[in-house]
N, C-alpha and C. Protein backbone atom coordinates (compact mmCIF):
# COMPACT_ATOMS: atom_id res chain seq x y z
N UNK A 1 -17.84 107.14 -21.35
CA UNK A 1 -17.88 107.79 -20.05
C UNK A 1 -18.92 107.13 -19.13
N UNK A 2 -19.94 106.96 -19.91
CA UNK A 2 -21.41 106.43 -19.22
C UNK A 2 -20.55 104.73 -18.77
N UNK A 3 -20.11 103.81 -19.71
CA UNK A 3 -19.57 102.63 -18.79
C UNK A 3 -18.04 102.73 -18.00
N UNK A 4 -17.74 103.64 -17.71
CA UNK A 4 -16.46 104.28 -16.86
C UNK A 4 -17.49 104.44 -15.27
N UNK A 5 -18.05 105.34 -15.56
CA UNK A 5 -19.11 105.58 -14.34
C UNK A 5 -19.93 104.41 -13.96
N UNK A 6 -20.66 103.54 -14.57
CA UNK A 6 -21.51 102.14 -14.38
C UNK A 6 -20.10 101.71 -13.18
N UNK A 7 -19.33 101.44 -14.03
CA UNK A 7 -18.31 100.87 -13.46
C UNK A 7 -17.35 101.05 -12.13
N UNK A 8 -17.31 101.97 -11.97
CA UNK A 8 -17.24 102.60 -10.39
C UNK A 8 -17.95 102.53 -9.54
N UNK A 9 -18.92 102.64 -9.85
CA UNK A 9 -20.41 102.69 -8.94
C UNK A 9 -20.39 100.93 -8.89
N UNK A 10 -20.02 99.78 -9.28
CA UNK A 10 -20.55 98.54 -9.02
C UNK A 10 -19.11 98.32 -8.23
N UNK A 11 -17.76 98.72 -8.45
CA UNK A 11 -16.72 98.51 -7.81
C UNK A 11 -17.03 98.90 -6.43
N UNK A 12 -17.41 100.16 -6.17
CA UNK A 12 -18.05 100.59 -5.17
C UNK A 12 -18.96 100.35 -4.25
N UNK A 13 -19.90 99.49 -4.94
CA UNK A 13 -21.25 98.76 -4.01
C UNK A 13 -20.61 97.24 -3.67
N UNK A 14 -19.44 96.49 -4.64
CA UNK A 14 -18.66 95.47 -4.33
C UNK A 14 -17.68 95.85 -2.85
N UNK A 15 -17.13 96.45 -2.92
CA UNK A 15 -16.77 96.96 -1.62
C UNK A 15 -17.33 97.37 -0.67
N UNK A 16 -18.52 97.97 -0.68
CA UNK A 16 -19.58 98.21 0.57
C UNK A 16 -19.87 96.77 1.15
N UNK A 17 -20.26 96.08 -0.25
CA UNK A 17 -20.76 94.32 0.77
C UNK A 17 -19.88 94.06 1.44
N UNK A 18 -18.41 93.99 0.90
CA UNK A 18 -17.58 93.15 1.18
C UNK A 18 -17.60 94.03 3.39
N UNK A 19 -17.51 95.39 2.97
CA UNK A 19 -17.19 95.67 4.57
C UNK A 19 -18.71 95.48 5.08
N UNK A 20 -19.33 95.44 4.72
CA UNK A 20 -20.51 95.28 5.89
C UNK A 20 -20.93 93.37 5.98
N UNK A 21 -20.11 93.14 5.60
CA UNK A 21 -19.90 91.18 5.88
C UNK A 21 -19.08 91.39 6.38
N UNK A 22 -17.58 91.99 6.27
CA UNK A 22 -16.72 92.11 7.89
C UNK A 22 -17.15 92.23 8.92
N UNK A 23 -18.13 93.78 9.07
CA UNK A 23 -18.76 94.11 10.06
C UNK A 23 -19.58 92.72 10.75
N UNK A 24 -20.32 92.18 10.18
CA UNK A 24 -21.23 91.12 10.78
C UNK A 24 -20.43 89.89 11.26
N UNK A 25 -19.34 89.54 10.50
CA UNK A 25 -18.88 88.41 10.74
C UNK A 25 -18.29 88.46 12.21
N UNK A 26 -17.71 89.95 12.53
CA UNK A 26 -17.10 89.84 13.62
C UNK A 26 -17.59 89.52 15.13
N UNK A 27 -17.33 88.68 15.73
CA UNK A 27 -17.62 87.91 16.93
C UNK A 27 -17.71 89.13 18.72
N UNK A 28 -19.14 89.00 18.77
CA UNK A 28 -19.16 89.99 20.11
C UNK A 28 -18.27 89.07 21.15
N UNK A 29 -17.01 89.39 21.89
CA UNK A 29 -16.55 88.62 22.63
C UNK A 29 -18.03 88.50 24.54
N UNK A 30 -18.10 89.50 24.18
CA UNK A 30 -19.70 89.79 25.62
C UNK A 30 -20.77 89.16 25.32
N UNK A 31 -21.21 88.73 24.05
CA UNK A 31 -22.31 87.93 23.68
C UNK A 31 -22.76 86.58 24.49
N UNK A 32 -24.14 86.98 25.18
CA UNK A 32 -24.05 85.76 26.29
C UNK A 32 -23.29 85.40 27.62
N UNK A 33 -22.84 86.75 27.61
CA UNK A 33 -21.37 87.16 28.91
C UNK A 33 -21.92 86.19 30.01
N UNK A 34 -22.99 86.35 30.74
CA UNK A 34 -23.76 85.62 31.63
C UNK A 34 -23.57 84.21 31.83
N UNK A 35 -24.50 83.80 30.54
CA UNK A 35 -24.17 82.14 30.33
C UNK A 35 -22.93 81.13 30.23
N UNK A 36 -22.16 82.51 29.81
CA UNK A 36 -20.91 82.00 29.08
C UNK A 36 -20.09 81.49 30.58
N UNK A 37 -20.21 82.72 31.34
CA UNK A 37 -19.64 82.52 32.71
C UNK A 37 -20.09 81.62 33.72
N UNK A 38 -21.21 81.54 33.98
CA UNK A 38 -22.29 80.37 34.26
C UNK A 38 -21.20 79.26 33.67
N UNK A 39 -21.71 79.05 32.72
CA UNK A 39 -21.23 77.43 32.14
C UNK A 39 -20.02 76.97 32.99
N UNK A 40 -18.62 78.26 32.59
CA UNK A 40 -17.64 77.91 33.12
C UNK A 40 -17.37 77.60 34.26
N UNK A 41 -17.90 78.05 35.42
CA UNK A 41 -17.86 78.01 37.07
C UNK A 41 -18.56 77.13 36.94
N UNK A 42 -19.64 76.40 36.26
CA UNK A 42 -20.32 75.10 37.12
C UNK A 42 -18.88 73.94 36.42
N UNK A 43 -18.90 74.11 35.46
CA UNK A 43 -17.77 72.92 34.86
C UNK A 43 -16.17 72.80 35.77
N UNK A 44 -15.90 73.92 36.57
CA UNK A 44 -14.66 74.21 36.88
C UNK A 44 -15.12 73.58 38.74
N UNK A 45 -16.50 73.82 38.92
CA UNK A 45 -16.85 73.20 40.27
C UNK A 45 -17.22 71.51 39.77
N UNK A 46 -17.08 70.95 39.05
CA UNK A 46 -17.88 69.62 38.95
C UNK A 46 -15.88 69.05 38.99
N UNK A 47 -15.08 70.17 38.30
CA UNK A 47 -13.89 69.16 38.46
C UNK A 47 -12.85 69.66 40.02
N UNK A 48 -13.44 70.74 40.16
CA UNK A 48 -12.93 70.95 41.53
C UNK A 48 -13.49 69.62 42.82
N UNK A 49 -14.81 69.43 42.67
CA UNK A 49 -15.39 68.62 43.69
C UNK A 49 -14.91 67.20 43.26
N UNK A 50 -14.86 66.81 42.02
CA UNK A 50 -13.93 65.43 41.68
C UNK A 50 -12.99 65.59 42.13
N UNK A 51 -11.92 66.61 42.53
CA UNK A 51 -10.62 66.16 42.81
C UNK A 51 -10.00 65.21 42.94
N UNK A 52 -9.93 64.79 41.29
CA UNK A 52 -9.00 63.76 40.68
C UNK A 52 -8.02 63.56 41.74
N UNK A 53 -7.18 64.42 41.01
CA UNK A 53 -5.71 64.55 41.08
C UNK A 53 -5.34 64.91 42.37
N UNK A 54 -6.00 65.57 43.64
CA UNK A 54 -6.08 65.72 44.83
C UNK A 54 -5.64 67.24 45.01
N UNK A 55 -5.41 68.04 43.89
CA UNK A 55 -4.83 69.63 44.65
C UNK A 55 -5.70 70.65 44.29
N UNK A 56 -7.13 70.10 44.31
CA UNK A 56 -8.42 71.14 44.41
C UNK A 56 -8.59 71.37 45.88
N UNK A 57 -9.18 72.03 45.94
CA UNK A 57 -10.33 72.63 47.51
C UNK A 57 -11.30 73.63 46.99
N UNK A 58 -12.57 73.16 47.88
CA UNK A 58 -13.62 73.55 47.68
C UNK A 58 -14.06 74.55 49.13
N UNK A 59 -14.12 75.75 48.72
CA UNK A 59 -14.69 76.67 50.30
C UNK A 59 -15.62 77.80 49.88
N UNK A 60 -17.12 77.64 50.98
CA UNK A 60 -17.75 78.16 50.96
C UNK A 60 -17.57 79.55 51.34
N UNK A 61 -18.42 80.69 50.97
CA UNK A 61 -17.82 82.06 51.07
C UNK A 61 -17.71 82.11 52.80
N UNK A 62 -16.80 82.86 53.18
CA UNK A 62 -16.67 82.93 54.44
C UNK A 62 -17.52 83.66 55.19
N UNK A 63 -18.56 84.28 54.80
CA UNK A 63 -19.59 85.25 55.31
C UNK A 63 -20.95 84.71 55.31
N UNK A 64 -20.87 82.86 54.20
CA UNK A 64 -22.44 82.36 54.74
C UNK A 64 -22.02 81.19 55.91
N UNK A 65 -22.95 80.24 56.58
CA UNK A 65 -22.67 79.80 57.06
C UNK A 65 -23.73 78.23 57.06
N UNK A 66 -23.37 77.39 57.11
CA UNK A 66 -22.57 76.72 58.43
C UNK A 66 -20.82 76.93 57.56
N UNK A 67 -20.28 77.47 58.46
CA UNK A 67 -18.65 77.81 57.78
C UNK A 67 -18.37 76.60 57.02
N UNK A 68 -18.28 74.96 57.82
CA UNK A 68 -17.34 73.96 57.33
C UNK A 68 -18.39 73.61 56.52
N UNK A 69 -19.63 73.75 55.41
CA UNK A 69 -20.13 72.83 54.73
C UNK A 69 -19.84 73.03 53.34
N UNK A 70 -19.20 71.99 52.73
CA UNK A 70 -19.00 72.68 51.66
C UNK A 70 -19.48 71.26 50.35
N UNK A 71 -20.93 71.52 51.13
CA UNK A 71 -21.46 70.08 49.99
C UNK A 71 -22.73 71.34 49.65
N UNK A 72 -23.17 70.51 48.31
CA UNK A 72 -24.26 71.65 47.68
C UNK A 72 -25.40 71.36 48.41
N UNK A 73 -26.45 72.09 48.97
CA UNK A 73 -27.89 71.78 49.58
C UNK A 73 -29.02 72.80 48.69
N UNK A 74 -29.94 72.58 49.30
CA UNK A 74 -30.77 73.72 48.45
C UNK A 74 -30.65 75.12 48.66
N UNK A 75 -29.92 75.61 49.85
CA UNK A 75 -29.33 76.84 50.36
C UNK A 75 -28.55 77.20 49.47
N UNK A 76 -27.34 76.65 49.21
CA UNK A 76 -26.10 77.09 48.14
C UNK A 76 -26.29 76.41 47.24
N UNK A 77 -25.26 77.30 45.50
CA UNK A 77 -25.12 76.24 44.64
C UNK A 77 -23.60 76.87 44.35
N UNK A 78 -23.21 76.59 43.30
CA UNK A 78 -22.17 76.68 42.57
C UNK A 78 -21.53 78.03 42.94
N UNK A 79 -22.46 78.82 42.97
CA UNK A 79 -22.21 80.64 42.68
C UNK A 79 -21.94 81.06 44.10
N UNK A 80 -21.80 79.83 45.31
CA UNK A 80 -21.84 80.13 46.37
C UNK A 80 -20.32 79.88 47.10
N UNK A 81 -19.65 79.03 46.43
CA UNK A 81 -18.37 78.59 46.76
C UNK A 81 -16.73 79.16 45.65
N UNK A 82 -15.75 79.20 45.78
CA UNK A 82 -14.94 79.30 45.52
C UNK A 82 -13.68 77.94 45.51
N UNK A 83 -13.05 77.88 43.98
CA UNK A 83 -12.90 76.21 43.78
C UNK A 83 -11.28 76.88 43.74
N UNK A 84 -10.56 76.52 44.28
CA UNK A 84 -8.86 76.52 44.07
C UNK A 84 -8.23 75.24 43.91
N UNK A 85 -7.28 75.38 42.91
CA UNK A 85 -6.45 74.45 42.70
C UNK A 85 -4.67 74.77 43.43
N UNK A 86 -3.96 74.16 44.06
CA UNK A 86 -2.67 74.14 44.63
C UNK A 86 -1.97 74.31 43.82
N UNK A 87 -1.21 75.17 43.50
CA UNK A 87 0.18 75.57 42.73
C UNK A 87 1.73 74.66 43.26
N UNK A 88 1.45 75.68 44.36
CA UNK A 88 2.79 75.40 45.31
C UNK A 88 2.60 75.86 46.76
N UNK A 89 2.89 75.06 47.39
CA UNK A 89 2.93 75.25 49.10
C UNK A 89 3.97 75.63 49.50
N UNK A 90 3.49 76.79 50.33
CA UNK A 90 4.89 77.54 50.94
C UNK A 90 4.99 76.52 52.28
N UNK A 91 6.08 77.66 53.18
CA UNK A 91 6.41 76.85 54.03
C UNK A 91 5.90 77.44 55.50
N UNK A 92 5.01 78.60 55.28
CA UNK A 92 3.83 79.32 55.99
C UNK A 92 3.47 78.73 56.90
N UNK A 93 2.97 78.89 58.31
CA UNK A 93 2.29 77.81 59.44
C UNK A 93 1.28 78.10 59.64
N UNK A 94 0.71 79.60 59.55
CA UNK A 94 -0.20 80.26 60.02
C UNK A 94 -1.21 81.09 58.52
N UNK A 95 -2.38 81.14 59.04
CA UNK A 95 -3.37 81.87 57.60
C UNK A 95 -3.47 83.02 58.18
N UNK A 96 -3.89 84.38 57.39
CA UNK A 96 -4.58 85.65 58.02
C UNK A 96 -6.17 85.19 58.50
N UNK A 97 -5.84 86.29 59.48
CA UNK A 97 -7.70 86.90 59.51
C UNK A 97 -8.30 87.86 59.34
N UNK A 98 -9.22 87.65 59.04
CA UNK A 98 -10.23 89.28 58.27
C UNK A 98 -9.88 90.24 58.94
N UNK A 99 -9.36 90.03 59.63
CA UNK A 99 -8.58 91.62 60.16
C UNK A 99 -7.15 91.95 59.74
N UNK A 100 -6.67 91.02 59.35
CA UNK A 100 -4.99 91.23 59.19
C UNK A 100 -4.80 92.19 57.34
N UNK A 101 -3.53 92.23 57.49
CA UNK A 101 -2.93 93.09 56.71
C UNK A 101 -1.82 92.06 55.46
N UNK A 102 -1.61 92.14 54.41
CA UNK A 102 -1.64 91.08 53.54
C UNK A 102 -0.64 91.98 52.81
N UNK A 103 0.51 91.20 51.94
CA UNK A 103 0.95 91.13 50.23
C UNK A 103 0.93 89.95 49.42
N UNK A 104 0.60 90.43 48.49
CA UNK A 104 0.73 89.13 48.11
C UNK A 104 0.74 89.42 46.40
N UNK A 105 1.15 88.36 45.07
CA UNK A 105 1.61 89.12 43.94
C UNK A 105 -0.15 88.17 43.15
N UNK A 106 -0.56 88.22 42.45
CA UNK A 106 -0.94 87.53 41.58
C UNK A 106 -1.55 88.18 40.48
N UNK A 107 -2.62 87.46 39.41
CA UNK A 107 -2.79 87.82 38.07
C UNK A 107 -3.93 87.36 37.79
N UNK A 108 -4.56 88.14 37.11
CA UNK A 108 -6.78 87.54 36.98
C UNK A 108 -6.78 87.27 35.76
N UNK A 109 -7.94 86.37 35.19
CA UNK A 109 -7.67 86.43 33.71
C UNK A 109 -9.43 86.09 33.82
N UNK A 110 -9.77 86.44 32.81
CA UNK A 110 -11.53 86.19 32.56
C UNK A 110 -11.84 84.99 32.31
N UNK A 111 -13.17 84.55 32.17
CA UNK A 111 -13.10 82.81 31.66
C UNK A 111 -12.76 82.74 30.38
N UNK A 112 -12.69 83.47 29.45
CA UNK A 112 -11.88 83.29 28.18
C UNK A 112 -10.40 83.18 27.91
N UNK A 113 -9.38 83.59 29.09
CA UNK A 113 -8.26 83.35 29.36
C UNK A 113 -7.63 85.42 28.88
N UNK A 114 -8.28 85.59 28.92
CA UNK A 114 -8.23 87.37 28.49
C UNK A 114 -7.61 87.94 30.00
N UNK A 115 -6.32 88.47 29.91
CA UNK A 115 -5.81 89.55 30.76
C UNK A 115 -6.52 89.90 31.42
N UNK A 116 -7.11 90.12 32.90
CA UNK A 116 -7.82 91.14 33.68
C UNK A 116 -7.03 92.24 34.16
N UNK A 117 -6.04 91.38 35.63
CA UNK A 117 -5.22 92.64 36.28
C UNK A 117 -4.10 91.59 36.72
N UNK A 118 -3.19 92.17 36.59
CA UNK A 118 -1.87 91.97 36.96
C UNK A 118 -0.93 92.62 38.36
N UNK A 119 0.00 92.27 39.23
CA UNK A 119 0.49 93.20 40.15
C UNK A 119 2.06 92.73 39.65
N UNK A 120 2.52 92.30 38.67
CA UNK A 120 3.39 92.35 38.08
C UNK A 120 3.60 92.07 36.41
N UNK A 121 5.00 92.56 35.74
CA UNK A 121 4.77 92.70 34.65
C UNK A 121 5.85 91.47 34.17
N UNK A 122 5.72 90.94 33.08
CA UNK A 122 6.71 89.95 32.50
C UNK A 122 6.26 88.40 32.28
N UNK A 123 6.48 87.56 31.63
CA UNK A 123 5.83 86.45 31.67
C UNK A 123 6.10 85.46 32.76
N UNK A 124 7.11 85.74 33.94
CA UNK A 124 7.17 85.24 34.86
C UNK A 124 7.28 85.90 36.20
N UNK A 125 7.05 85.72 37.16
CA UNK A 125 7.57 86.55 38.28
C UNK A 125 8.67 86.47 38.98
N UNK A 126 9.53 88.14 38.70
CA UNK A 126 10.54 88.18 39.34
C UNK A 126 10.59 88.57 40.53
N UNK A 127 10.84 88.37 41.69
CA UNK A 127 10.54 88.55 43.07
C UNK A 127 11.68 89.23 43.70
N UNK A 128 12.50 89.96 43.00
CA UNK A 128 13.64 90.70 43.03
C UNK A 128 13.49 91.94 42.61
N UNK A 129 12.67 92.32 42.51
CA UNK A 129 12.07 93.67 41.10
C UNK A 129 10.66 93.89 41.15
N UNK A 130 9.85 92.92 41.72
CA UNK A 130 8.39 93.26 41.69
C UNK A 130 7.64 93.54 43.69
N UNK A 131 7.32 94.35 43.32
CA UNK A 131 6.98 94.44 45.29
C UNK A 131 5.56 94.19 44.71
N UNK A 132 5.40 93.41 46.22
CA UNK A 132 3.77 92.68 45.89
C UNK A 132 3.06 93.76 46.98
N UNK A 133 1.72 94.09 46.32
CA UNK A 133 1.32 95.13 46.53
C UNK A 133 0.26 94.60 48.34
N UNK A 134 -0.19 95.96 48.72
CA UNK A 134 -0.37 95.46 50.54
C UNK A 134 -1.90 95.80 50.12
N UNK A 135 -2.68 94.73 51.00
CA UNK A 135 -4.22 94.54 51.20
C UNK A 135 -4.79 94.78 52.57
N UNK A 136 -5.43 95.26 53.04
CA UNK A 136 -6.06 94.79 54.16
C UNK A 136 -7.27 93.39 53.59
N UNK A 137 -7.46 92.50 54.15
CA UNK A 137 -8.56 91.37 54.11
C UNK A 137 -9.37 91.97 53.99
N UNK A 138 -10.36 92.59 54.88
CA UNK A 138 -11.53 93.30 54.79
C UNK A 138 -11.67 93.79 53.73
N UNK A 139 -10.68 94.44 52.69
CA UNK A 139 -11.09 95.76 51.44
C UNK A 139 -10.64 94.60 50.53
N UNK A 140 -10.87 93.30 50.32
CA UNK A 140 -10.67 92.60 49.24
C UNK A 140 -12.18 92.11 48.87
N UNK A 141 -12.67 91.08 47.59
CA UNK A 141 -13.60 90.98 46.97
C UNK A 141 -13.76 89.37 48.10
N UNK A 142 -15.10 89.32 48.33
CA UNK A 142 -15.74 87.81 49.29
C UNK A 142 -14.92 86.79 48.60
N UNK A 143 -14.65 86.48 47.31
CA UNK A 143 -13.57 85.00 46.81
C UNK A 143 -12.57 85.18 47.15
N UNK A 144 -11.77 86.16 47.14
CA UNK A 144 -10.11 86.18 47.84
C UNK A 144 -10.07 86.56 49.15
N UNK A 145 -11.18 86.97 49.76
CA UNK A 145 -10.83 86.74 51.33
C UNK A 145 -10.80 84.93 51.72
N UNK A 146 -12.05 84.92 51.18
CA UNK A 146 -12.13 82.89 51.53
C UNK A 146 -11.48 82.49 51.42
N UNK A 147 -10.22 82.36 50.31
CA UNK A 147 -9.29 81.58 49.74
C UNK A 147 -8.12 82.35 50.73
N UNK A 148 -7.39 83.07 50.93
CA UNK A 148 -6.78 83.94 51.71
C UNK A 148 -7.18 82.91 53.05
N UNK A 149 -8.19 83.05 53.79
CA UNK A 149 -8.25 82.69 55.17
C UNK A 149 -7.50 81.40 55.01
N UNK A 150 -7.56 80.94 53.88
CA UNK A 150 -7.24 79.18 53.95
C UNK A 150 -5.74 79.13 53.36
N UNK A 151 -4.94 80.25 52.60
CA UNK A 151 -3.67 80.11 52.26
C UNK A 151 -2.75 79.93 54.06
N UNK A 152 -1.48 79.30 53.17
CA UNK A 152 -0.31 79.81 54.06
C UNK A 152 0.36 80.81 53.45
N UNK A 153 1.45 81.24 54.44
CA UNK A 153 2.45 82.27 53.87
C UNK A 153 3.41 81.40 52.63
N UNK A 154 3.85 81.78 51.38
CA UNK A 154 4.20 81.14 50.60
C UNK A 154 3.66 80.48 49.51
N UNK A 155 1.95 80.32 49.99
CA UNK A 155 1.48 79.48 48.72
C UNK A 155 1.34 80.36 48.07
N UNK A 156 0.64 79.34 46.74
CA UNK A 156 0.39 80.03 45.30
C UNK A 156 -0.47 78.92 45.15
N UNK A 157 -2.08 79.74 44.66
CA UNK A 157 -2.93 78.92 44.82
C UNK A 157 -3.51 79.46 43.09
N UNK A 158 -4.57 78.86 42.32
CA UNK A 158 -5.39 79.44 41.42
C UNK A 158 -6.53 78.99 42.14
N UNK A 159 -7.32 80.29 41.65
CA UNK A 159 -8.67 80.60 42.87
C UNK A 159 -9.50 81.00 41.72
N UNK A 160 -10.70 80.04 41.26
CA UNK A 160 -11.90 80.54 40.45
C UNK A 160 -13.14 80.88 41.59
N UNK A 161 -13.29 82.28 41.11
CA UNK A 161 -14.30 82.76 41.82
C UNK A 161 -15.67 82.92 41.09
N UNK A 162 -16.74 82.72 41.62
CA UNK A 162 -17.91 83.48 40.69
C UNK A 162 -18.37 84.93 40.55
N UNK A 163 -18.92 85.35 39.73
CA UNK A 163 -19.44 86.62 39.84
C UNK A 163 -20.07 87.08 41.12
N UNK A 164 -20.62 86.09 42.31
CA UNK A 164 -21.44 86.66 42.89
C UNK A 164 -20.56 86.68 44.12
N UNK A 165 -18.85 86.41 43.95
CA UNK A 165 -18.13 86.34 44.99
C UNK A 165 -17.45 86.96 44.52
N UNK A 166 -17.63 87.81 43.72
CA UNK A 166 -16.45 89.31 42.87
C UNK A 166 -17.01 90.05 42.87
N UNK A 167 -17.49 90.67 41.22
CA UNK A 167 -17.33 92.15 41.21
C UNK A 167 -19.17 92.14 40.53
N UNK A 168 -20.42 91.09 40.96
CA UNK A 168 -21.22 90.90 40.91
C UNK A 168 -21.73 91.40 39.56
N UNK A 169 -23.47 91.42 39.69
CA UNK A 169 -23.81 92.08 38.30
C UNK A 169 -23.70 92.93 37.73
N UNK A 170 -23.14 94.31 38.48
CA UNK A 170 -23.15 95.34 37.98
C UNK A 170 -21.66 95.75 37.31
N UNK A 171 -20.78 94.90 37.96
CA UNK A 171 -19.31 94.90 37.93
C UNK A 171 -17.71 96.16 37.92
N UNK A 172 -17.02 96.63 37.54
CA UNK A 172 -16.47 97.61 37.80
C UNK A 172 -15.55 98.04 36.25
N UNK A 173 -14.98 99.25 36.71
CA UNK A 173 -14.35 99.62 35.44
C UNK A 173 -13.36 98.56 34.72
N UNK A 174 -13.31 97.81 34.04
CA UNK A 174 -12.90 97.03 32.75
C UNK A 174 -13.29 95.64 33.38
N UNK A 175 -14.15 95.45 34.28
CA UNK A 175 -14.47 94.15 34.53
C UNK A 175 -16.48 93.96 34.28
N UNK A 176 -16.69 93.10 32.93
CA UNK A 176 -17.71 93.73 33.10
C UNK A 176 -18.97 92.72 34.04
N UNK A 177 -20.30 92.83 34.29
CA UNK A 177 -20.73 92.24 35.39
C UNK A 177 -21.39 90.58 35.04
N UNK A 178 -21.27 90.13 35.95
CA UNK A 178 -21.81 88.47 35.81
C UNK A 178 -20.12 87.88 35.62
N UNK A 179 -18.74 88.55 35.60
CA UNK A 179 -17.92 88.10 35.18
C UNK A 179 -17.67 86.99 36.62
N UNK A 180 -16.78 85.49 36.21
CA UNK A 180 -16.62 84.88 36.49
C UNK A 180 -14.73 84.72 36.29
N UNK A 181 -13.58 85.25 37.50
CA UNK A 181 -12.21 84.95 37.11
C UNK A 181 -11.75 84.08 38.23
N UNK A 182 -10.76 84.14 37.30
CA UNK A 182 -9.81 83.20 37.55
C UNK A 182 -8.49 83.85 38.17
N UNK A 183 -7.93 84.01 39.20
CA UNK A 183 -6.41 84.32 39.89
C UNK A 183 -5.39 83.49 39.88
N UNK A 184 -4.49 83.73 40.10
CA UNK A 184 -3.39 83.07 40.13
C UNK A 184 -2.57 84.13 41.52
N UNK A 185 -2.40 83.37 43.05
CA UNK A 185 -2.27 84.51 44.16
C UNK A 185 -1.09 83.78 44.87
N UNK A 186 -0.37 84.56 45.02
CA UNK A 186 1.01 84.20 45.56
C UNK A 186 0.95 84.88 46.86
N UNK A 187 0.20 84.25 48.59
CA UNK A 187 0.49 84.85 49.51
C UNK A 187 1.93 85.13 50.24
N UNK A 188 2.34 86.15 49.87
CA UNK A 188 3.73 86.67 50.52
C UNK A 188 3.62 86.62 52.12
N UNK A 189 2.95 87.87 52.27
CA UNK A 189 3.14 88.00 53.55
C UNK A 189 1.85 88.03 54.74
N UNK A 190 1.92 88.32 55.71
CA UNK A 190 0.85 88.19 56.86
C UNK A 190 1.33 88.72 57.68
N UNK A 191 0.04 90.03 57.99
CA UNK A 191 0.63 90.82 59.29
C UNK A 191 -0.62 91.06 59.90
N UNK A 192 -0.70 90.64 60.81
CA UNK A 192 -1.83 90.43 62.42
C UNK A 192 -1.85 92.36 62.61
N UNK A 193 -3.41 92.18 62.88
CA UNK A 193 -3.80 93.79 62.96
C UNK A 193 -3.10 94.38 64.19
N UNK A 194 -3.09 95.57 63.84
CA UNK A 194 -1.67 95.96 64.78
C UNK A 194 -0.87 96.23 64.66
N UNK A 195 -0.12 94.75 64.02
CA UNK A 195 1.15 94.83 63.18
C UNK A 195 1.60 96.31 61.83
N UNK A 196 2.34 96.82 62.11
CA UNK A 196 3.03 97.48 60.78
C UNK A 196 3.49 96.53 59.74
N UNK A 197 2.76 97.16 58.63
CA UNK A 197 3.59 96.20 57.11
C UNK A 197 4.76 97.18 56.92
N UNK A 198 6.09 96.05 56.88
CA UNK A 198 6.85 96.82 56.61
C UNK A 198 7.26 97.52 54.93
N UNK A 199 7.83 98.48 54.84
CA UNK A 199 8.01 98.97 53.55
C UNK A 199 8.92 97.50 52.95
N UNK A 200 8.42 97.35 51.78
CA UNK A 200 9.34 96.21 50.64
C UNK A 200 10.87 96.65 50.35
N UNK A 201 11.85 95.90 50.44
CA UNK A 201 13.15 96.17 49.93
C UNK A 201 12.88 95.23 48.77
């Protein structure tokens, strides 16, 4: 009886290790959230400002100024601009302005490539079935107004923003702060203040 009992009791403490080495092994995905995001926005601005391949743009937030400078000085750095890469060019003539009224569809993902927010569902967008949801400019975050002033109607741009041109340090419900994303923004439409957005068919 006495080695029946020994024997349970060591099966037992064998299994305690084993879960509290699960427990440890497992990886805080927030660990270093800061740095982690940091790193990514300076690496994503060093290949935005190379623009190899030519379908980057580099724009300073639209609220500092001198508006057109968009070289680093000791005023700005990295955390100060917003880096987009060209998808696809619509056939748009005209951009909004911070006053206008907006749809438009796109999809955020964190610098780890992790889901943020979506305005449609499916692995592609159906534009027959999905109504792209209406913005005013003004009630959007400082990186998607900037990038916005500079779309046409039609593009589809990816827009890395920094934390300090989003949802800053303190950040918002499931976004947490210092975060650094990434969009993917399909400007639909543009309507000059004034204008009625019309309801979506």
């Amino acid at each position: 009886m006495k080695n029946k009992l020994w024997f349970l009791l060591v099966a037992l403490g064998v299994q305690l290790a084993f879960i509290a080495c699960e427990e440890t092994d497992e990886v805080d995905e927030y660990a270093n959230w800061s740095a982690q995001n940091q790193s990514f926005i300076d690496s994503i601005a060093t290949v935005a400002r190379r623009n190899a391949d030519g379908t980057w743009k580099t724009y300073k937030a639209y609220d500092l100024s001198p508006d057109n400078d968009d070289v680093l000085t000791a005023t700005y750095d990295n955390n100060n601009y917003i880096y987009c890469q060209v998808v696809k060019a619509g056939t748009g003539t005209s951009s909004p302005e911070v006053t206008d009224s907006i749809r438009v569809h796109y999809r955020a993902w964190f610098f780890n490539g992790k889901l943020m927010d979506e305005s449609f569902r499916g692995d592609t967008l159906n534009t027959s079935i999905s109504v792209p949801p209406k913005f005013s400019m003004g009630s959007t975050i400082t990186g998607w107004t900037t990038a916005l002033l500079y779309m046409k109607e039609g593009d589809t741009w990816d827009v890395y923003i920094p934390y300090t041109l989003g949802y800053g340090t303190s950040g918002v419900t499931g976004v947490p702060g210092y975060s650094a994303l990434k969009y993917r923004i399909n400007l639909v439409g543009v309507y000059p203040v004034g204008t009625a957005v019309p309801a979506w068919e």
